[in-house]
N, C-alpha and C. Protein backbone atom coordinates (compact mmCIF):
# COMPACT_ATOMS: atom_id res chain seq x y z
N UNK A 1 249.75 114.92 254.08
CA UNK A 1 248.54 115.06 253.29
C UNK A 1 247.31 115.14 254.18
N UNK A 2 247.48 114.50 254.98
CA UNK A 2 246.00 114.33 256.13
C UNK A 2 246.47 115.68 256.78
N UNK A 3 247.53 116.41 257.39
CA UNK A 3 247.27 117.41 257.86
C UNK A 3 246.64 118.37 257.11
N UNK A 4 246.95 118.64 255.52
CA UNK A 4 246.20 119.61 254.76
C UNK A 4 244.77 119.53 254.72
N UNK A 5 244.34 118.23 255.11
CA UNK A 5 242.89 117.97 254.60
C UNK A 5 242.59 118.85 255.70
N UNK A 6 242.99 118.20 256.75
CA UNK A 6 242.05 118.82 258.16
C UNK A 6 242.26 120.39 258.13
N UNK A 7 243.48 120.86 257.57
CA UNK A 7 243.25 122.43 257.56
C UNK A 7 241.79 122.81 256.78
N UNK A 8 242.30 122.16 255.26
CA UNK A 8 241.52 122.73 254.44
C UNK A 8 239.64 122.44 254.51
N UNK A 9 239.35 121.55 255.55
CA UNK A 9 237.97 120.87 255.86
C UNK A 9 237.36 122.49 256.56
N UNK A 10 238.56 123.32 257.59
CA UNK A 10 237.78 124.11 258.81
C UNK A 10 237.22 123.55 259.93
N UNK A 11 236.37 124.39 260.50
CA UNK A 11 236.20 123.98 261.51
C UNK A 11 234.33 123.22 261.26
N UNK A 12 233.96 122.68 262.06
CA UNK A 12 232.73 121.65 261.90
C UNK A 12 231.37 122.99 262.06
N UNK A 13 230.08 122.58 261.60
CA UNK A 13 229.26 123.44 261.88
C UNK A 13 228.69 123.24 263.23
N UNK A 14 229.02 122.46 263.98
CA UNK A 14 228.72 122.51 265.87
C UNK A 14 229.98 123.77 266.28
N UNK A 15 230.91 123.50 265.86
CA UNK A 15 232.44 124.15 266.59
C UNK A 15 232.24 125.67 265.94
N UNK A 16 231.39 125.84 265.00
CA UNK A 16 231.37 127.09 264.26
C UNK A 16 230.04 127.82 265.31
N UNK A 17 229.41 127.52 265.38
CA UNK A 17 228.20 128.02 265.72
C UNK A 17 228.63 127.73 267.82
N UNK A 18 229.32 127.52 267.89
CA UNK A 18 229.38 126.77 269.65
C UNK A 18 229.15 128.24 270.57
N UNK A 19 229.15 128.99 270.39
CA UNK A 19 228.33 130.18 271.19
C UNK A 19 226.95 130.45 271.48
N UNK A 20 226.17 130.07 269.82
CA UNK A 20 224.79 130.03 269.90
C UNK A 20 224.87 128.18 270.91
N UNK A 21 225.14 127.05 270.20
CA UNK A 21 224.94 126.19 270.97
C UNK A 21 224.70 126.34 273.03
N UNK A 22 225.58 126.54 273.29
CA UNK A 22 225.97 127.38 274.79
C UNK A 22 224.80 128.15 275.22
N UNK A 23 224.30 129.08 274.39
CA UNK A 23 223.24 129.84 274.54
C UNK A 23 222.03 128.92 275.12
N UNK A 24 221.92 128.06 273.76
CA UNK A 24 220.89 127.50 273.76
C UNK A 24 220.62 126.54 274.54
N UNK A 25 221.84 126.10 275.22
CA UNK A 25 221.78 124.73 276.08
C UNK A 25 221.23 125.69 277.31
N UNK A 26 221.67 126.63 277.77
CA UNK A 26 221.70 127.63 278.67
C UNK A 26 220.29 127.87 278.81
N UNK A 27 219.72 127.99 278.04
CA UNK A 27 218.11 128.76 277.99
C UNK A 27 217.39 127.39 278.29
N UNK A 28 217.69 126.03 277.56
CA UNK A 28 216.71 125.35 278.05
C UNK A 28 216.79 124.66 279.28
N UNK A 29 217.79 124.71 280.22
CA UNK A 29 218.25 124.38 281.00
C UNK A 29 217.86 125.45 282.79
N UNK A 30 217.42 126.72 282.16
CA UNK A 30 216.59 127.79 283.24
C UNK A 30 215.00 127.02 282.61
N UNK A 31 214.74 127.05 281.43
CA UNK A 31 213.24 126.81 281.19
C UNK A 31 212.96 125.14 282.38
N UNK A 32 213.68 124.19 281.74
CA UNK A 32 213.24 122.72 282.57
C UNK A 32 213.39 123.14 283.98
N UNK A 33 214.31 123.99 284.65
CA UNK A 33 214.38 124.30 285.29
C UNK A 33 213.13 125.22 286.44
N UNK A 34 212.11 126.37 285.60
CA UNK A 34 211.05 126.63 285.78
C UNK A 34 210.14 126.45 285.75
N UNK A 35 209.97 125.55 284.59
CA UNK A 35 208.66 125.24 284.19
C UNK A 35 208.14 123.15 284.61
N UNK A 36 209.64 122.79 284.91
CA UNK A 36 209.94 121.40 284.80
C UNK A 36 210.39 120.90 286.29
N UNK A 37 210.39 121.71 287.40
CA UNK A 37 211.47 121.45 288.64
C UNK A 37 211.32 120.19 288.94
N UNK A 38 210.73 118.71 288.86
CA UNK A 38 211.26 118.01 288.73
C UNK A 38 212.03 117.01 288.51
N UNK A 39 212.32 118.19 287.19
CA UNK A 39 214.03 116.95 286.96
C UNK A 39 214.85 117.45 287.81
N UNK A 40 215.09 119.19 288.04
CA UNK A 40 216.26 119.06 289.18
C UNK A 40 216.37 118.79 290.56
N UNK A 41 215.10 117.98 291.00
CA UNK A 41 215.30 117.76 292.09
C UNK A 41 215.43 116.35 292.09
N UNK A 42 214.97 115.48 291.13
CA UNK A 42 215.25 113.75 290.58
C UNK A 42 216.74 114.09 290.65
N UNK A 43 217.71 115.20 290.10
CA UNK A 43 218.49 114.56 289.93
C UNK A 43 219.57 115.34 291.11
N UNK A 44 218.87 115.76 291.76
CA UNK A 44 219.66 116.36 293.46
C UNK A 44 220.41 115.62 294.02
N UNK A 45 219.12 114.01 293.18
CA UNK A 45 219.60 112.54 294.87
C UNK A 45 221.08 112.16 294.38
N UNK A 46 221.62 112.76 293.21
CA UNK A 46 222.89 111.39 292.70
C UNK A 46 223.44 112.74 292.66
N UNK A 47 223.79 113.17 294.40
CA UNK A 47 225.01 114.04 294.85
C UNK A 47 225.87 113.32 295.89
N UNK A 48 227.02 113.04 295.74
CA UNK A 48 227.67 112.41 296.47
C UNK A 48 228.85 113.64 297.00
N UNK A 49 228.91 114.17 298.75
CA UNK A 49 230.00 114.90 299.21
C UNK A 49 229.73 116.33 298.24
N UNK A 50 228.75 116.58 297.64
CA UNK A 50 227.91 117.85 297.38
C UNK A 50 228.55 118.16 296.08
N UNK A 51 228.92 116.80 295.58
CA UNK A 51 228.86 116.85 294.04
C UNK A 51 228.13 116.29 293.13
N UNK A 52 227.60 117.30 292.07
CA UNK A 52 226.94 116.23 291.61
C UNK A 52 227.00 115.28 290.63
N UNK A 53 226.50 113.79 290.67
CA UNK A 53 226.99 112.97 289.86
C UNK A 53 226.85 112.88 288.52
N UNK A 54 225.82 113.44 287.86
CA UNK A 54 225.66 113.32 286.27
C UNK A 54 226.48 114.76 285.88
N UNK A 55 226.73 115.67 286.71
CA UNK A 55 227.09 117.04 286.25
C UNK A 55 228.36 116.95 285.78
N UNK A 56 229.14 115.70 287.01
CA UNK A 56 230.51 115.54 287.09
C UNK A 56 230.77 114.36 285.53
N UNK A 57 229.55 113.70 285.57
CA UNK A 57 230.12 112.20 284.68
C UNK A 57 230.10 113.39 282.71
N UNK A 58 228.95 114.21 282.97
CA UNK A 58 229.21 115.15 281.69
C UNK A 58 229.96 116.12 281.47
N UNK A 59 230.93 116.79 282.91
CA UNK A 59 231.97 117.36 282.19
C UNK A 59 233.14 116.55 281.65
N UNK A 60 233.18 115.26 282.82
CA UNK A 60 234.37 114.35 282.11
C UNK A 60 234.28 113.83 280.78
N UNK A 61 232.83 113.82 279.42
CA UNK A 61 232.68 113.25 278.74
C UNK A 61 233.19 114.29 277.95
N UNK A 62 232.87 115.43 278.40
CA UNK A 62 233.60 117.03 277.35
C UNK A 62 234.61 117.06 277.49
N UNK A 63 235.35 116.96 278.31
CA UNK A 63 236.92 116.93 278.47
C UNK A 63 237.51 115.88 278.43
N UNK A 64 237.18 114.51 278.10
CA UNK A 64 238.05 113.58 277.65
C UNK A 64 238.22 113.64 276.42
N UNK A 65 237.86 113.57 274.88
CA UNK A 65 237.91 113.74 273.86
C UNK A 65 239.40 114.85 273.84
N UNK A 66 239.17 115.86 274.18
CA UNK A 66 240.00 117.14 274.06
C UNK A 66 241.41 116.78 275.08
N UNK A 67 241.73 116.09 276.19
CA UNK A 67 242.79 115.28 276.93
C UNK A 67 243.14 114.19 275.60
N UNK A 68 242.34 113.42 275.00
CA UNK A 68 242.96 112.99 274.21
C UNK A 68 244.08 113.10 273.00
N UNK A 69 243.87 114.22 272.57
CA UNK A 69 244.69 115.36 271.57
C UNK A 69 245.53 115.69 272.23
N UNK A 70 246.01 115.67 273.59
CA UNK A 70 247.09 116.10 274.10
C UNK A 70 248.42 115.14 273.92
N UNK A 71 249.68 115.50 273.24
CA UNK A 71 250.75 114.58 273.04
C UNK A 71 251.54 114.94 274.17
N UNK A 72 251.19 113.81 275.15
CA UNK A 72 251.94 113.60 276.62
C UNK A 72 253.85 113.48 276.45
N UNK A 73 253.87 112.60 275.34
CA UNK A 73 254.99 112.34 274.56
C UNK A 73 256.32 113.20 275.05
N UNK A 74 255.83 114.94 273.98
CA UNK A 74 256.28 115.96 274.23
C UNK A 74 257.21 116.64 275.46
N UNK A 75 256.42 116.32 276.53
CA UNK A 75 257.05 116.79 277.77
C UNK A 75 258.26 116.66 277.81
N UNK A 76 258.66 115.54 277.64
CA UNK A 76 260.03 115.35 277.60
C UNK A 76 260.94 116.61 277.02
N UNK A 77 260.35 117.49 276.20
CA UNK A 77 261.10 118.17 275.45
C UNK A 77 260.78 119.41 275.77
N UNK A 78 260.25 119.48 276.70
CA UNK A 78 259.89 121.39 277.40
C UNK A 78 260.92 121.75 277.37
N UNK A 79 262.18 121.25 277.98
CA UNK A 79 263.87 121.50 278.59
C UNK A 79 264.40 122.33 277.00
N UNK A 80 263.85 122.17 276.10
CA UNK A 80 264.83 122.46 274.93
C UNK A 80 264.41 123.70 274.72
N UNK A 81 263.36 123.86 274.32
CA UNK A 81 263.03 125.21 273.94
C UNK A 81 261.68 125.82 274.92
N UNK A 82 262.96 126.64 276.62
CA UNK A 82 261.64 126.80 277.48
C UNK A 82 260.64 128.35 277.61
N UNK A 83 260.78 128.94 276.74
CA UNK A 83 260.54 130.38 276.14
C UNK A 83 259.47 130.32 276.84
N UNK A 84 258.56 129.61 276.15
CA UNK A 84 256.49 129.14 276.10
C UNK A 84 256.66 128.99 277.89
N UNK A 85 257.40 128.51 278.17
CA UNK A 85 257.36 127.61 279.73
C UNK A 85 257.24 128.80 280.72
N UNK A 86 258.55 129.89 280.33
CA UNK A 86 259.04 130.96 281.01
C UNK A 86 257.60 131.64 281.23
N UNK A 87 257.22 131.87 279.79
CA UNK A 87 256.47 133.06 279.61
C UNK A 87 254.97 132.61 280.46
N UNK A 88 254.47 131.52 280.16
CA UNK A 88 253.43 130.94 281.04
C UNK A 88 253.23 131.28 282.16
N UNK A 89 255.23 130.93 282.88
CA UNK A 89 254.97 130.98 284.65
C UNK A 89 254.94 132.56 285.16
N UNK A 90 255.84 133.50 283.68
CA UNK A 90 255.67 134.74 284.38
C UNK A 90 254.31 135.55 284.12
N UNK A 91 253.66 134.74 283.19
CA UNK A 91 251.94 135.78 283.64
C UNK A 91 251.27 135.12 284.59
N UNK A 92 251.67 133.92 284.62
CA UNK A 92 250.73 133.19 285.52
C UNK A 92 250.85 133.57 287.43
N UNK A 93 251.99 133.56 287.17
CA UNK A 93 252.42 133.60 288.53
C UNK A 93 252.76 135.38 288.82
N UNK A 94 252.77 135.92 287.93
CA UNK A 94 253.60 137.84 288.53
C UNK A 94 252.73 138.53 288.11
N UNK A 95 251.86 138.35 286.98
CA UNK A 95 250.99 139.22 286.32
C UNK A 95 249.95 139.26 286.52
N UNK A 96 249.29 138.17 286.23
CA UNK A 96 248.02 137.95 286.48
C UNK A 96 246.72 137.67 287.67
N UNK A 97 247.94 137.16 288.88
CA UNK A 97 247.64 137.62 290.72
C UNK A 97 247.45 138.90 290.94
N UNK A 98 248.89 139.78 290.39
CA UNK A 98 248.60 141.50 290.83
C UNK A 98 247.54 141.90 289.88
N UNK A 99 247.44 141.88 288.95
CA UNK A 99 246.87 142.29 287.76
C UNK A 99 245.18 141.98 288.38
N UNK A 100 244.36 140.93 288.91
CA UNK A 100 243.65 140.56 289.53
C UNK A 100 243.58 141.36 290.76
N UNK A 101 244.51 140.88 291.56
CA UNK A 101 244.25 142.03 293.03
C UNK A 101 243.89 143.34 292.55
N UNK A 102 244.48 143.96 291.62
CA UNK A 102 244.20 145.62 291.43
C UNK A 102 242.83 145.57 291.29
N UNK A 103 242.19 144.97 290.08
CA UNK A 103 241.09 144.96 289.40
C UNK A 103 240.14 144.73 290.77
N UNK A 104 239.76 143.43 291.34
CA UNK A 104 239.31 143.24 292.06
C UNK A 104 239.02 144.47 293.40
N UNK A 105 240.18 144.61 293.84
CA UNK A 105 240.25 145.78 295.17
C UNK A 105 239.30 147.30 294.55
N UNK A 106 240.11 147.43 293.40
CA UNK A 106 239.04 148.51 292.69
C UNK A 106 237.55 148.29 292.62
N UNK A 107 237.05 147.43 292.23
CA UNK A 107 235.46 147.24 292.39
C UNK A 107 235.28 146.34 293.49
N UNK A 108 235.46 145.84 294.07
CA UNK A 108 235.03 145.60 295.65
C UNK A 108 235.72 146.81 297.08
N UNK A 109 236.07 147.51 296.88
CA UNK A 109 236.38 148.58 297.78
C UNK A 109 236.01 149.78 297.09
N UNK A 110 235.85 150.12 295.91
CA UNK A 110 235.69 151.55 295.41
C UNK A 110 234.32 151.48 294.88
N UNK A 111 234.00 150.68 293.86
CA UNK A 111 232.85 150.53 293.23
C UNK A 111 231.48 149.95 293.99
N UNK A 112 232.17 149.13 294.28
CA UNK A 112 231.00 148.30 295.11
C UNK A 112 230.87 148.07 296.63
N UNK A 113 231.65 149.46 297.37
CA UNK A 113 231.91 149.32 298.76
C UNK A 113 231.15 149.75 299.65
N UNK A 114 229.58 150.31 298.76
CA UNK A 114 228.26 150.67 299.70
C UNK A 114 227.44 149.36 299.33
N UNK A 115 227.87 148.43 298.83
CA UNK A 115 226.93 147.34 298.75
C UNK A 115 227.63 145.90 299.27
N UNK A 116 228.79 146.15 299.18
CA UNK A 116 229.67 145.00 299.88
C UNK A 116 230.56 145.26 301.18
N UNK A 117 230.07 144.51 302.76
CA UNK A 117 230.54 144.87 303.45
C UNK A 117 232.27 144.66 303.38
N UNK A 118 232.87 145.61 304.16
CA UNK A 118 234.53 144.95 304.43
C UNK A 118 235.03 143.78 304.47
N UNK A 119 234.31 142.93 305.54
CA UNK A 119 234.90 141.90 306.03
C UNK A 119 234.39 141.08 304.73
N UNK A 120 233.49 140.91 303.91
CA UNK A 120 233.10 140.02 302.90
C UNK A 120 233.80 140.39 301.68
N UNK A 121 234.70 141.82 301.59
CA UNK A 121 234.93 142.64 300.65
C UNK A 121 236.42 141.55 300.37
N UNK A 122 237.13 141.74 301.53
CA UNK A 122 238.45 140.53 301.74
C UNK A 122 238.01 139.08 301.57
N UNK A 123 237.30 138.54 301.80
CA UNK A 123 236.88 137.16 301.32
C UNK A 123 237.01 137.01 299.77
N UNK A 124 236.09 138.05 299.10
CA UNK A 124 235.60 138.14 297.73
C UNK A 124 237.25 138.54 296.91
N UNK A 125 238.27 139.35 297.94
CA UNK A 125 239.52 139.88 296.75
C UNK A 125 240.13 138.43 297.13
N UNK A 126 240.23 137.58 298.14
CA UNK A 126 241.08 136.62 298.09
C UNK A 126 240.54 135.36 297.19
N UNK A 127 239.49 135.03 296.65
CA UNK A 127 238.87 134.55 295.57
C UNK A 127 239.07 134.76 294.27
N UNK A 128 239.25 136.18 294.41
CA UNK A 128 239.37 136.69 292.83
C UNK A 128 240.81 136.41 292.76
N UNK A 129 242.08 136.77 293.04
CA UNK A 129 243.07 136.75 293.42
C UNK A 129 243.60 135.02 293.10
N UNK A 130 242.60 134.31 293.50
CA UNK A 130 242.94 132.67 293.49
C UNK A 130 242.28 132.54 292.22
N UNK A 131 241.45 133.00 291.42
CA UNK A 131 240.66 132.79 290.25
C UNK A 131 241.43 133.40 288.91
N UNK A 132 242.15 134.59 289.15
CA UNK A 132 243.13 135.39 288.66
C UNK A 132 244.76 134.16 288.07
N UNK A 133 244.97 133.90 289.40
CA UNK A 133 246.35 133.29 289.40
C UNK A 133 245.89 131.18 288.70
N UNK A 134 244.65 131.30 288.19
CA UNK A 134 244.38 129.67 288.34
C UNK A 134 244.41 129.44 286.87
N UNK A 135 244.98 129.02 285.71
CA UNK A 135 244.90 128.90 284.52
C UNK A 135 243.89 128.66 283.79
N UNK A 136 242.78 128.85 282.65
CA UNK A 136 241.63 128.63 282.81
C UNK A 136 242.04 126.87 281.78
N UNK A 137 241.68 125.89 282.72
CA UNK A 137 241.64 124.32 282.15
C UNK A 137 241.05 124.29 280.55
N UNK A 138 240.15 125.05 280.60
CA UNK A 138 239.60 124.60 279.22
C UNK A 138 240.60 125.88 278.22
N UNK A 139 241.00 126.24 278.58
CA UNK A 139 241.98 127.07 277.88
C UNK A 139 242.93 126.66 277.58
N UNK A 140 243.49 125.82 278.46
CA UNK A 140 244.66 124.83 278.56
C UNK A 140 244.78 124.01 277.17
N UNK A 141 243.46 123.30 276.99
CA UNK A 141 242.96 121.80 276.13
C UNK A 141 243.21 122.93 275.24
N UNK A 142 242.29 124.05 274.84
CA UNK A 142 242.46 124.95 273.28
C UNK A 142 243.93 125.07 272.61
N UNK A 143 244.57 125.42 273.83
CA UNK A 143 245.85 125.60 273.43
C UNK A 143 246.67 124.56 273.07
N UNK A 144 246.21 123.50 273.62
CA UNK A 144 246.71 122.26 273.46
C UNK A 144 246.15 121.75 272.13
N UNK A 145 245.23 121.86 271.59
CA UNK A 145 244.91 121.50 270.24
C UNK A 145 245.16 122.44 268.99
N UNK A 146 245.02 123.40 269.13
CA UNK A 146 246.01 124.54 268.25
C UNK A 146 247.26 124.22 268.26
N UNK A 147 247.69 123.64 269.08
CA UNK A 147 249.51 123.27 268.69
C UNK A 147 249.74 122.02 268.51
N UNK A 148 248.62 121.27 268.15
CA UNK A 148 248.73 120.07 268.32
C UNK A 148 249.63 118.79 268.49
N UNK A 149 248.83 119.31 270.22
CA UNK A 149 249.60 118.48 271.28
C UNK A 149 250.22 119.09 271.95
């Protein structure tokens, strides 16, 4: 019965609108930024090893809630039905590296190869290439709450 509710509730009007939100955090965040520069330099000092500390303590506050919904439980039971598992490792790992290298090599050697030198051109495909092959985390949690758990 509680699962029907939560279908039938939808989604919240923050989670509905979370693009404009994003936007908007976005815009005021260049404005304090221009018009305000000293908050970002108040808050430069609480960088520890060139991270910074409130940046780090507010993504962990966004991503704990959403780690929570994850049923750790489960694992145990990947072994039974590993279809999802297969299919994961073969885009992750065969598809989506080459699939990346192509893309990449194409606009850093073809497109963009009078504005990007060589030697920076290989730096930039071995990035993309590692950015390509890296799962996106917050994609992870989505998926993880659509199947809940």
């Amino acid at each position: 019965m509680q699962q029907t509710t939560e279908i039938s509730k939808g989604i919240s009007f923050f989670e509905k609108y979370l693009t404009f939100w994003v936007i908007i955090c976005m815009a005021v965040g260049v404005l304090i930024g221009k018009y305000i520069p000293e908050i970002p330099y108040f808050l430069r000092k609480f960088e520890f090893a060139q991270v910074s500390i409130p940046i780090a303590v507010l993504i962990w506050l966004m991503i704990y809630p959403m780690m929570m919904k994850v049923d750790f439980a489960s694992i145990k039971n990947v072994g039974k039905n590993p279809q999802g598992l297969i299919v994961t490792w073969i885009v992750n790992w065969l598809i989506k590296p080459f699939t990346m290298y192509a893309i990449a090599w194409f606009f850093f050697y073809i497109v963009f190869k009078s504005v990007i030198p060589t030697n920076l051109a290989k730096d930039y495909l071995a990035g993309a290439i590692l950015l390509g092959a890296a799962p996106c985390t917050a994609m992870v949690f989505v998926w993880s709450h659509l199947t809940n758990g």
